[in-house]
Protein backbone atom coordinates (compact mmCIF):
# COMPACT_ATOMS: atom_id res chain seq x y z
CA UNK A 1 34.18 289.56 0.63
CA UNK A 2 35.77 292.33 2.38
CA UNK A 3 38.56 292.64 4.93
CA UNK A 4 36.11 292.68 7.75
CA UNK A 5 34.13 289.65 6.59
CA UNK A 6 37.83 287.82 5.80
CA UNK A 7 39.23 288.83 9.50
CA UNK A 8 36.08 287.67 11.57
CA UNK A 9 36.12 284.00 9.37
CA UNK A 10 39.77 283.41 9.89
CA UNK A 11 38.89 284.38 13.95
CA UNK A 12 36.13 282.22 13.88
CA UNK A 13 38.10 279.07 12.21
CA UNK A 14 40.83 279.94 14.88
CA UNK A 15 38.79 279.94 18.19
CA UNK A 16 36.64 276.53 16.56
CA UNK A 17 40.24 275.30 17.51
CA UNK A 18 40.11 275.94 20.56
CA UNK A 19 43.16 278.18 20.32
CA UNK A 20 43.89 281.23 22.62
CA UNK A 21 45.21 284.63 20.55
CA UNK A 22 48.53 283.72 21.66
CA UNK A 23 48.71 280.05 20.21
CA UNK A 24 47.56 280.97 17.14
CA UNK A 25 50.02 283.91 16.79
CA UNK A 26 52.87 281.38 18.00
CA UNK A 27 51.72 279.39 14.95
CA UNK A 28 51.15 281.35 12.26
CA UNK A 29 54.62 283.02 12.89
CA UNK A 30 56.39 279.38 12.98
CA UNK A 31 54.47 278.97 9.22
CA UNK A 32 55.50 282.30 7.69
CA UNK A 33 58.71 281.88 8.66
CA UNK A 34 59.11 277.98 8.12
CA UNK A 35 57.33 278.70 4.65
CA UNK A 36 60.03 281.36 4.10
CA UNK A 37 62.67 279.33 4.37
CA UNK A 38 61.56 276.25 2.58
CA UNK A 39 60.03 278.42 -0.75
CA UNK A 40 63.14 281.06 -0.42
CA UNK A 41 65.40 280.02 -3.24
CA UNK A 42 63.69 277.28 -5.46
CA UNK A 43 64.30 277.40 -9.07
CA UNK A 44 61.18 276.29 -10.10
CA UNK A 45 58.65 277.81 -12.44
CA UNK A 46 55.46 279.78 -10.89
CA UNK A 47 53.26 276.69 -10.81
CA UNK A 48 55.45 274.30 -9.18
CA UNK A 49 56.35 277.44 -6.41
CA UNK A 50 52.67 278.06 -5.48
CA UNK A 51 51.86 274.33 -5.53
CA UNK A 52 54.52 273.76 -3.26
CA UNK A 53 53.41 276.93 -1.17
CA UNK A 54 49.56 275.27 -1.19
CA UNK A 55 50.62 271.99 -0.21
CA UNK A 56 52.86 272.76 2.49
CA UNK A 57 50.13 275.37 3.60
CA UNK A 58 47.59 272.76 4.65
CA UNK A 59 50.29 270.33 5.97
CA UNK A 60 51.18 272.87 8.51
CA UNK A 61 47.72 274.21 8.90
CA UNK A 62 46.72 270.45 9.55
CA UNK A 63 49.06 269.62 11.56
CA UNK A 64 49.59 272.51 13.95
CA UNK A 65 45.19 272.65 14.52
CA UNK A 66 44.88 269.29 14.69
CA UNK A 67 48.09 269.23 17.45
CA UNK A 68 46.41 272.31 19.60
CA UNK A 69 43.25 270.58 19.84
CA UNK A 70 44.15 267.99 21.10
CA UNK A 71 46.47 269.98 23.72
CA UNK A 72 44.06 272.23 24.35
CA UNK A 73 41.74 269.99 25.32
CA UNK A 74 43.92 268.25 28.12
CA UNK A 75 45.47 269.98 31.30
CA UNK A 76 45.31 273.63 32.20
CA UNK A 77 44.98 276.65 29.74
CA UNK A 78 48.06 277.84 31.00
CA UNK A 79 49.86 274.23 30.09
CA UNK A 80 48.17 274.17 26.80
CA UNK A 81 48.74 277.54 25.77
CA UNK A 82 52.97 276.67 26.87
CA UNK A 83 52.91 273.26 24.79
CA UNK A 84 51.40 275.04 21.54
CA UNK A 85 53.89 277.52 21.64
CA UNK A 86 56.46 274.89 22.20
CA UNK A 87 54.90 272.66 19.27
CA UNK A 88 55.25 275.21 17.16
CA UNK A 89 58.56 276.88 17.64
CA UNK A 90 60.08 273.17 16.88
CA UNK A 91 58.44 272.78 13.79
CA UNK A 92 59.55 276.08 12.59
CA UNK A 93 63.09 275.32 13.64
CA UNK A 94 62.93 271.68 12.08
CA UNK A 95 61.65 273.72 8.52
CA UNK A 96 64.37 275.85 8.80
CA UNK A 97 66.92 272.84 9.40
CA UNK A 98 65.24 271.42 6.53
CA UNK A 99 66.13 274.67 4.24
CA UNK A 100 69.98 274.70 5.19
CA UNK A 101 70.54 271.21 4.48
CA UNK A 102 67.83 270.03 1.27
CA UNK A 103 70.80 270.84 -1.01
CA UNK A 104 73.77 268.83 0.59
CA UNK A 105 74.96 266.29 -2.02
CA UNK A 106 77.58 264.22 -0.20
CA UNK A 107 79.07 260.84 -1.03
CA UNK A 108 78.02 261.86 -4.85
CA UNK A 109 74.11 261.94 -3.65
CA UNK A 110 73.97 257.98 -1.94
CA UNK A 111 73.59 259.43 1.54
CA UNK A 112 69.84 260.54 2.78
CA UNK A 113 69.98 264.07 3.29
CA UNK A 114 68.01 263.78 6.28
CA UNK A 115 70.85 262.13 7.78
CA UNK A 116 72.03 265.09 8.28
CA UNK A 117 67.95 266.49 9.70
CA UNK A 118 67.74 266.78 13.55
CA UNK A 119 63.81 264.94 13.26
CA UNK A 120 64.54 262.96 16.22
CA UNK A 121 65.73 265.48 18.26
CA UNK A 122 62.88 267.32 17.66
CA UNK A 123 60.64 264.22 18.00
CA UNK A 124 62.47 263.83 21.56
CA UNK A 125 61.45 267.26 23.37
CA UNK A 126 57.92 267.26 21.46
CA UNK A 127 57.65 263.26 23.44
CA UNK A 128 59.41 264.59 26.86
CA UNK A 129 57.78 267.87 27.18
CA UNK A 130 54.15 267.01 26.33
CA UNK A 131 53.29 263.54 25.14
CA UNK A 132 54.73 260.41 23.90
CA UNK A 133 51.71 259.74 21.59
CA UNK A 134 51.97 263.45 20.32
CA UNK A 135 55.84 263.14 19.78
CA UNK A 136 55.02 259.53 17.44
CA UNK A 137 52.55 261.93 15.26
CA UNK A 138 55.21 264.32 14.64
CA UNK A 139 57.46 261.69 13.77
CA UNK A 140 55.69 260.53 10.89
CA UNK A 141 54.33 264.57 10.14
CA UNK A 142 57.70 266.23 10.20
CA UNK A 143 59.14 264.17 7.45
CA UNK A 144 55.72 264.36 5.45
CA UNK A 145 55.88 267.73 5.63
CA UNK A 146 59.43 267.75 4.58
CA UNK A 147 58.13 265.85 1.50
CA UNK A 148 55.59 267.42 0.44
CA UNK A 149 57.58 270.50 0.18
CA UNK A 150 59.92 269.03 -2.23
CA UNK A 151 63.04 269.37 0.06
CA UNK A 152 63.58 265.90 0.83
CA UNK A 153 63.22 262.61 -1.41
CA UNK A 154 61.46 259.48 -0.73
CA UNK A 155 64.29 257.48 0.67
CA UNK A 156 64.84 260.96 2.77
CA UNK A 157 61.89 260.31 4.13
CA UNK A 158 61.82 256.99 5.15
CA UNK A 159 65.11 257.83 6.99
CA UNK A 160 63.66 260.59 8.72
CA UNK A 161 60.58 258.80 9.88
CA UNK A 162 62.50 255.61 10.98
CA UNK A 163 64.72 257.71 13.55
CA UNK A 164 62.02 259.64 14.68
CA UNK A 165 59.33 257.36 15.60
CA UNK A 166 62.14 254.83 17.03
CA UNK A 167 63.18 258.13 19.42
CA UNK A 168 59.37 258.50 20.40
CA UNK A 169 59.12 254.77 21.13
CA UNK A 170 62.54 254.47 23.10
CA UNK A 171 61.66 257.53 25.29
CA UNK A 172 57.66 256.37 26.37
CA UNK A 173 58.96 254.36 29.92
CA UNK A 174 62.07 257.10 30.50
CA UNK A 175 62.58 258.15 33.79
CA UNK A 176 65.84 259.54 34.21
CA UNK A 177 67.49 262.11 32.41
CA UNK A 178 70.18 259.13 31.05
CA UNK A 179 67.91 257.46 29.60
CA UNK A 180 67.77 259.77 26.70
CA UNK A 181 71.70 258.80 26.14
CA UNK A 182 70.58 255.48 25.70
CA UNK A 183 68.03 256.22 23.58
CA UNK A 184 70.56 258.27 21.61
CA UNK A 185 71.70 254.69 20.69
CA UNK A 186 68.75 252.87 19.87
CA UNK A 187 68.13 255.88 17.50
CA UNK A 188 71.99 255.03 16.08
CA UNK A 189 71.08 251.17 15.51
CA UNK A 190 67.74 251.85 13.71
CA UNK A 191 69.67 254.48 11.76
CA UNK A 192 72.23 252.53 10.76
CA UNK A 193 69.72 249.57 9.45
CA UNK A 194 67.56 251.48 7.72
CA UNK A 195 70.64 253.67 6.02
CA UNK A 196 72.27 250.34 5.46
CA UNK A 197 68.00 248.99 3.27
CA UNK A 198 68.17 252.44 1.31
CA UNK A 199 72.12 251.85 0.04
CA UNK A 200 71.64 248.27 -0.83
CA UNK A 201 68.39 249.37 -2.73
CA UNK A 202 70.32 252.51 -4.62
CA UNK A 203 73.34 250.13 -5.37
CA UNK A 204 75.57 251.99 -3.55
CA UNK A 205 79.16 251.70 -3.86
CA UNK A 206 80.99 249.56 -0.81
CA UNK A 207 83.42 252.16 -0.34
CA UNK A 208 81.08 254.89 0.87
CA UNK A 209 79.65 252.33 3.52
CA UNK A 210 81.58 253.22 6.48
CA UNK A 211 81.01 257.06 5.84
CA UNK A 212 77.17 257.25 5.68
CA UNK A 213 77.07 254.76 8.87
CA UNK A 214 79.49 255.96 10.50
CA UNK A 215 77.36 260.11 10.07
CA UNK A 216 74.32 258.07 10.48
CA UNK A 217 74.96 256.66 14.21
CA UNK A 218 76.48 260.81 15.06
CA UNK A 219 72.53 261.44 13.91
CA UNK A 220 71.37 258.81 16.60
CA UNK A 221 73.77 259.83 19.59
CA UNK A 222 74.04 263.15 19.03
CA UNK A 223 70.13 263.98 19.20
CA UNK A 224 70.42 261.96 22.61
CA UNK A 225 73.17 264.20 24.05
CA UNK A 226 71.64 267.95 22.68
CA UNK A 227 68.40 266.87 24.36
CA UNK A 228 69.76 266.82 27.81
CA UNK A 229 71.25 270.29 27.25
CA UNK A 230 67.73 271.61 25.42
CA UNK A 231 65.55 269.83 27.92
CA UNK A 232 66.28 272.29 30.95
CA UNK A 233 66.14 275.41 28.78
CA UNK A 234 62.65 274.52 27.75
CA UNK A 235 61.42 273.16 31.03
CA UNK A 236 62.70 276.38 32.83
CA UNK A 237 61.38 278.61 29.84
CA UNK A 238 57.69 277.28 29.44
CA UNK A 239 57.48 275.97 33.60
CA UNK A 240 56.93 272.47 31.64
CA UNK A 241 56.25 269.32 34.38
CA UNK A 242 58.04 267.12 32.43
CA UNK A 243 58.30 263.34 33.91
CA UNK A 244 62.28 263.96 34.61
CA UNK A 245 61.43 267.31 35.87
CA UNK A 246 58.30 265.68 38.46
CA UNK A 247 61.07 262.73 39.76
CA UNK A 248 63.51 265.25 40.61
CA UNK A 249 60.76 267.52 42.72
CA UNK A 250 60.29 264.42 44.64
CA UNK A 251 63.56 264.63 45.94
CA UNK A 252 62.67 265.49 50.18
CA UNK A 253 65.56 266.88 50.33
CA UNK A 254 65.20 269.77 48.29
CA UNK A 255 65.55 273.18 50.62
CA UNK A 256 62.11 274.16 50.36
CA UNK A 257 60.91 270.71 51.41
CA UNK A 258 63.40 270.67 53.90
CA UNK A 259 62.73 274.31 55.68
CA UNK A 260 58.99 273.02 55.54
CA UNK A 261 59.98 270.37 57.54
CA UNK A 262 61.99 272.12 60.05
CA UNK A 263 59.36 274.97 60.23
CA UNK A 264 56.03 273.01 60.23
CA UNK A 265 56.52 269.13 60.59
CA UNK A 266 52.96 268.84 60.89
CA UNK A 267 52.22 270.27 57.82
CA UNK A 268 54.64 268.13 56.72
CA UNK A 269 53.85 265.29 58.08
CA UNK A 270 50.15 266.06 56.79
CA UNK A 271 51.75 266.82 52.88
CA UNK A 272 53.11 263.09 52.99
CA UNK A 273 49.91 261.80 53.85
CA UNK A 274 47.93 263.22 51.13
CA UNK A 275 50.90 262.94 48.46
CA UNK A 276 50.14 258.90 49.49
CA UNK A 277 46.16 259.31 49.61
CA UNK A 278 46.20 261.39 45.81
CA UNK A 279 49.11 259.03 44.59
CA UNK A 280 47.07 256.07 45.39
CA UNK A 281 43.65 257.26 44.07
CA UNK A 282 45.39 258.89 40.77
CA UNK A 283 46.72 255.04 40.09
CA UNK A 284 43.66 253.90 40.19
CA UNK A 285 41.53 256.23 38.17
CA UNK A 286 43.95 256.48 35.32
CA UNK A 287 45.38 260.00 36.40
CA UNK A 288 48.52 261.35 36.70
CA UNK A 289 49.82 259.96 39.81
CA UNK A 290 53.40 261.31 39.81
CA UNK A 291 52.34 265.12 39.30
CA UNK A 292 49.90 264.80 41.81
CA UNK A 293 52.17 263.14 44.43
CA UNK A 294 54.16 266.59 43.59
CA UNK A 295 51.51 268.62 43.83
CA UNK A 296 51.07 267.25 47.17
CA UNK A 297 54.03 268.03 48.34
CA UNK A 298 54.06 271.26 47.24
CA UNK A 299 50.68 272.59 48.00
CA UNK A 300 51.04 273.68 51.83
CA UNK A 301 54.61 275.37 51.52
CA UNK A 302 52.91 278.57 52.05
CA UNK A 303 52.23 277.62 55.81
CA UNK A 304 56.07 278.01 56.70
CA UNK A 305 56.63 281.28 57.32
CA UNK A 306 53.64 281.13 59.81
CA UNK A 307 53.08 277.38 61.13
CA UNK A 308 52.12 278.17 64.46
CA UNK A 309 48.53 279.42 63.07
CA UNK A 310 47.38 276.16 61.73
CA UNK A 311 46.18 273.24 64.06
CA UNK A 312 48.70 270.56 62.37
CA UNK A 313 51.66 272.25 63.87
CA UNK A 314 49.84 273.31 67.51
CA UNK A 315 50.33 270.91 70.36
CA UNK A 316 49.16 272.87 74.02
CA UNK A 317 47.53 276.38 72.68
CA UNK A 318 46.02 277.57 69.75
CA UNK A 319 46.92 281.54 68.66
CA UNK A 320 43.20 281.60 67.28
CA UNK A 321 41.91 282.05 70.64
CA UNK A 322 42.86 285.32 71.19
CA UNK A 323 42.38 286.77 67.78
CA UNK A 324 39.58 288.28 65.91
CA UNK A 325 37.67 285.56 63.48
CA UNK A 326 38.04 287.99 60.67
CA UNK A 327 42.05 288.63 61.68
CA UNK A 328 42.21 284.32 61.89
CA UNK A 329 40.36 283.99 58.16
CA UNK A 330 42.55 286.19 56.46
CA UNK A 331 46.07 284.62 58.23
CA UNK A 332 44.39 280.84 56.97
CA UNK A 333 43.76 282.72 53.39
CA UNK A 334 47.49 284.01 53.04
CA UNK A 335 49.07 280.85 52.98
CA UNK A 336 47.60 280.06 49.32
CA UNK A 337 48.85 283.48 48.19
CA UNK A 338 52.27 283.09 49.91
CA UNK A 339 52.75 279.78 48.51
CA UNK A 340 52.20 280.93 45.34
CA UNK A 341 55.12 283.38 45.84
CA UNK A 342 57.25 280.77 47.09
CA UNK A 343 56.59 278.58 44.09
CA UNK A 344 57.72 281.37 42.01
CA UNK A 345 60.31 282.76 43.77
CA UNK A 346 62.57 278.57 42.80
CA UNK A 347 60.47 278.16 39.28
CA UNK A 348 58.17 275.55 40.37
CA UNK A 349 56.28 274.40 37.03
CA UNK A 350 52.75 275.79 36.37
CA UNK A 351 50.65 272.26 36.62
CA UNK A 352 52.30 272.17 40.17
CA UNK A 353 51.60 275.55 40.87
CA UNK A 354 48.13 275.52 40.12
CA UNK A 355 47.85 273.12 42.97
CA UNK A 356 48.91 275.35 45.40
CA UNK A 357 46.16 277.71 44.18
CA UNK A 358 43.57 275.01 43.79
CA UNK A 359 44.06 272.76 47.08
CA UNK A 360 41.15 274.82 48.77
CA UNK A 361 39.41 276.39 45.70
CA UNK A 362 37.33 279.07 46.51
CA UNK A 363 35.76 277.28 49.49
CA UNK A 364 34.32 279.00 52.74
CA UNK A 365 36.40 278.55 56.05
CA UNK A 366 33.14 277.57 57.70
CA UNK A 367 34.72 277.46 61.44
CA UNK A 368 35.90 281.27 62.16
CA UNK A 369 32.63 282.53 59.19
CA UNK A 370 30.44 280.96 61.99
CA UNK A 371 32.09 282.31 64.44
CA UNK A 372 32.31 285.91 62.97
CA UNK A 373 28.63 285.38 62.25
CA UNK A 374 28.37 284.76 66.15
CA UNK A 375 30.08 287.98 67.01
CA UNK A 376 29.11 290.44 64.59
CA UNK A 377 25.39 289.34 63.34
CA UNK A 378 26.21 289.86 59.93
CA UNK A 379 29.27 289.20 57.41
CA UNK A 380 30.28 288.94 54.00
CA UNK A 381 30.94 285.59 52.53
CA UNK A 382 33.36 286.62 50.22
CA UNK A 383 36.01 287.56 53.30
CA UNK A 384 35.84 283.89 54.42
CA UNK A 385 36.57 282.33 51.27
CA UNK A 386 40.00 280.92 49.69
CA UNK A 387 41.22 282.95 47.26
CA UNK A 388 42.04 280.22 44.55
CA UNK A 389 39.95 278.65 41.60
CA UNK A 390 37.95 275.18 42.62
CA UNK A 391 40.23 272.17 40.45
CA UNK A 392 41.17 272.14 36.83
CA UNK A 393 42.16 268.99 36.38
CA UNK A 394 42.13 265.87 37.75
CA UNK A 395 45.02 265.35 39.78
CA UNK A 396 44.69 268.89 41.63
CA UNK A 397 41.04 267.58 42.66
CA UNK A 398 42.15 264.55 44.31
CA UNK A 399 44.86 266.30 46.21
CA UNK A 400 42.05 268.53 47.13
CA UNK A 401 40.16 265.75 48.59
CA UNK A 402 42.89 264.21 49.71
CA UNK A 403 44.11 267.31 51.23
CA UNK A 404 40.75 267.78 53.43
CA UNK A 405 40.05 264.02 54.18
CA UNK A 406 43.61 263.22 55.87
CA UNK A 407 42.94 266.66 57.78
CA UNK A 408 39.37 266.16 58.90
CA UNK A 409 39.93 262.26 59.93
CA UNK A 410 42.59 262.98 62.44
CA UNK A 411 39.61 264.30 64.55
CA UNK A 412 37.79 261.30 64.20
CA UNK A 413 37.52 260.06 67.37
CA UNK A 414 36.88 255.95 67.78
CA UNK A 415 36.78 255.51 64.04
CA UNK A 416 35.31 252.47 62.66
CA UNK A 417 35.52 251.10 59.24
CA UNK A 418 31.75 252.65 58.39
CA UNK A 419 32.48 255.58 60.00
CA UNK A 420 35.26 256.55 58.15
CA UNK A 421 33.62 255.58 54.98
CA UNK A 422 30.25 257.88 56.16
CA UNK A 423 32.96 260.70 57.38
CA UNK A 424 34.86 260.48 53.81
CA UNK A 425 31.49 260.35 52.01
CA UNK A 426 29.97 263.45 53.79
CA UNK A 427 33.30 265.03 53.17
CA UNK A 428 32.96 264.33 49.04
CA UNK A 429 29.67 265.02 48.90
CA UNK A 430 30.12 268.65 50.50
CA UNK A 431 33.08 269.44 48.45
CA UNK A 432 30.27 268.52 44.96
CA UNK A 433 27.63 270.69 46.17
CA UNK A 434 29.62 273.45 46.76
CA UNK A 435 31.17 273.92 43.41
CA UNK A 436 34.60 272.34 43.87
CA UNK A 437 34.75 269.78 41.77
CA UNK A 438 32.63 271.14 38.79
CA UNK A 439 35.82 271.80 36.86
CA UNK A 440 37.66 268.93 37.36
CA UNK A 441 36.27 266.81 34.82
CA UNK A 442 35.69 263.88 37.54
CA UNK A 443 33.06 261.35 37.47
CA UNK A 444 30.69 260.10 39.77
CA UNK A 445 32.43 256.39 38.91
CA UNK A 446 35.67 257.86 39.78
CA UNK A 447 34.66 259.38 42.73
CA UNK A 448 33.96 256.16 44.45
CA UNK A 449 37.08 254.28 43.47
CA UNK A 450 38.78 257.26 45.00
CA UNK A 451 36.83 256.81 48.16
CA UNK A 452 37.76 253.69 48.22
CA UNK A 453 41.26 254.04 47.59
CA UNK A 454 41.42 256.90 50.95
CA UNK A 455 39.32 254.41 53.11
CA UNK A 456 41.74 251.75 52.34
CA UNK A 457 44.86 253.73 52.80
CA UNK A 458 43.99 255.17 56.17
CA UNK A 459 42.70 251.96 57.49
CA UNK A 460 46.16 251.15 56.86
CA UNK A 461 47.33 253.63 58.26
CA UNK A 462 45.34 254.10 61.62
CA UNK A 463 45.29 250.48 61.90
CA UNK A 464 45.54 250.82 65.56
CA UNK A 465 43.08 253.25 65.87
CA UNK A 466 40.23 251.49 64.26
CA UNK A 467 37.73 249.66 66.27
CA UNK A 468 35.82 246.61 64.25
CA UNK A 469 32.99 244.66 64.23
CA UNK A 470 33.26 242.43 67.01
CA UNK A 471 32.89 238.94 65.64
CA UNK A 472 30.39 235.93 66.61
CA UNK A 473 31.94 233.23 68.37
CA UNK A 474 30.47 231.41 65.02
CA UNK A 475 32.30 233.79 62.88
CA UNK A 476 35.79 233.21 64.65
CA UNK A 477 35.78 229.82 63.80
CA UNK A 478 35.37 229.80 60.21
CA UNK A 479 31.81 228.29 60.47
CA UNK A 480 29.19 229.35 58.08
């Protein structure tokens, strides 16, 4: 076989993945190096050396394809292609962790060495920063992988996975950033019982006891505390929406939030309204309803340096009247590419991001493209359309909906329950023929429970707008 033949097999194995170039070099540079430091060393004769080489080669190779498809079949590239990377820098660190310390022999060889291994640390950002289901794989992978190399024993391992998979299970209903201190204990007391099984099986002397608990609970608490000093270094690096990260966006008065407010309190008003339309839908479908009740806050913040241009923030006069349809299209446009700058400019995370360039997808601004049709006879599409992608993902296409239902309603005039439903339902409907929602992996099921939700939610909501059915004098009575 030559090189050629070798180089297009190995491309074609790596894109069956469903990795990008830049995963795969992230990974293959966290096994060289991880293999590196694990093989670097060992005394051992040929055989056992390339054994160990072959075994920790598909353990890694298994591990780090299986991993990426799974994230990159979830979420935007642009997410996937960050948690890969991610994935794989921590295993390479946890290897090389694994290298430094396979040869400590303290308390004359009674205490685990991988009391001394940061797995649940690692275990922790891997659960935080992209899944706690992921994070409870790696805790049982990490230490195999450990294993298999020959760096850790049995009892090692069954150390290592005990702390791990107890820091992935004390971390899946975290909210706040202390609740990884508390963790940091939980991690301690399953540490110290399962350090406590492997002495009383190895007939360990009493008097090293208090030692190899005491360095066993540091291992619990400590991998807590580095976590909320790692956490914002990765979050900031990779723009990760991690849970802690989404709760603390949420906060209204954060200055962006609050100069959108000040400058544009309609479009304020209006980003409240469909952050409660997309959280309520999201619940319901299964989605993520906390990103997307960020996203919703987020997605109109390029409207403040120019609110006076959009109808949510006019009261007597509208500035459209006396400008060009072509001039008023391109002002509308701007404020998806200037809130895209803005959400740069303070760091906003990429899955929020992409709803400020998704809200609109590439839809036409039908109003001033009719009216430029009007004027000049004949016009190009193409200037009258958003400049964004239609929805990735889920949440960013209910926002989208929920984004152009809470708009369009307010002009309903004598709304009825069946009204609203048609109006909503015409709404949908033109947003699915046009291409928006072809991305977004949403289902015709799913699209009616999140009609439903919006109908129900703004029936609430313009309670005392809505006219109903007036009732039989039958009906009123309770007769049947």
């Amino acid at each position: 076989m030559t090189t050629r033949n070798i180089f297009k097999t190995v491309m074609d194995a790596i894109k069956s993945t469903g990795f990008t170039i830049k995963q795969s070099v992230a990974a293959l540079l966290s096994f060289i190096v991880s293999a590196g430091a694990f093989l670097s060393g060992k005394n051992s004769g040929t055989n056992t050396y390339i054994g160990h080489l072959l075994l920790f080669l598909l353990f890694f190779a298994l591990m780090i394809f299986f991993t990426g498809r799974r994230l990159s079949s979830r979420g935007t590239r642009r997410r996937a292609e960050a948690e890969v990377i991610l994935l794989s820098i921590l295993s390479g660190a946890y290897f090389i962790a694994v290298f430094f310390i396979r040869d400590i022999n303290m308390f004359n060889g009674y205490m685990p060495v991988s009391v001394a291994l940061p797995t649940a640390l690692v275990v922790m950002l891997v659960s935080i920063s992209i899944d706690s289901r992921l994070g409870m794989i790696m805790a049982l992978l990490l230490p195999m992988g450990a294993l298999l190399s020959g760096s850790i024993d049995t009892y090692s391992y069954m150390m290592a996975a005990a702390s791990s998979a107890s820091s992935a299970l004390s971390l899946r209903m975290a909210r706040r950033r202390m609740d990884m201190v508390r963790a940091g204990a939980v991690i301690a007391v399953i540490n110290i019982i399962t350090v406590i099984s492997i002495m009383l099986l190895e007939n360990c002397p009493a008097r090293y006891y208090p030692f190899i608990i005491f360095w066993s609970a540091v291992n619990g608490m400590a991998s807590g505390m580095l976590v909320l000093g790692i956490l914002p270094i990765i979050e900031n690096a990779l723009r990760l929406a991690t849970t802690f990260k989404l709760i603390e966006l949420l906060d209204t008065g954060a200055p962006l939030l609050r100069k959108l407010e000040s400058s544009a309190p309609g479009t304020y008003s209006h980003s409240m309204m469909v952050a409660s339309l997309a959280e309520t839908a999201c619940n319901e479908i299964g989605a993520k309803a906390l990103l997307a009740r960020v996203g919703a806050y987020y997605h109109d913040i390029g409207k403040i340096d120019h609110p006076e241009y959009f109808v949510e923030n006019q009261k007597l006069y509208n500035k459209h009247n006396e400008l060009n349809p072509r001039l008023s299209a391109t002002i509308i446009r701007s404020h998806v590419k200037l809130g895209l700058e803005k959400a740069a400019a303070i760091g906003l995370p990429t899955e929020v991001i992409s709803f400020i360039a998704e809200h609109h997808g590439n839809s036409l601004i039908k109003w001033f493209y009719n009216a430029a049709l009007e004027k000049e006879g004949q016009v190009d599409k193409e200037d009258f359309c958003y400049p964004g992608n239609p929805p990735r993902s889920r949440e960013s296409a209910v926002v989208m909906l929920a984004d152009v239902t809470e708009a369009a309603t307010r002009t309903l005039e004598k709304p009825t329950v069946a009204r609203l439903e048609k109006f909503i339902d015409d709404l949908f409907r033109d947003k699915y023929e046009t291409g928006q929602l072809a991305e977004s992996a949403l289902t015709f099921r799913e699209l009616e429970t999140i009609k439903s939700c919006f109908v129900r939610v703004l029936v609430g909501f313009y309670h005392s707008r809505i006219e109903y059915p007036k009732l039989s004098k039958s009906e009123t009575s309770g007769d049947s």
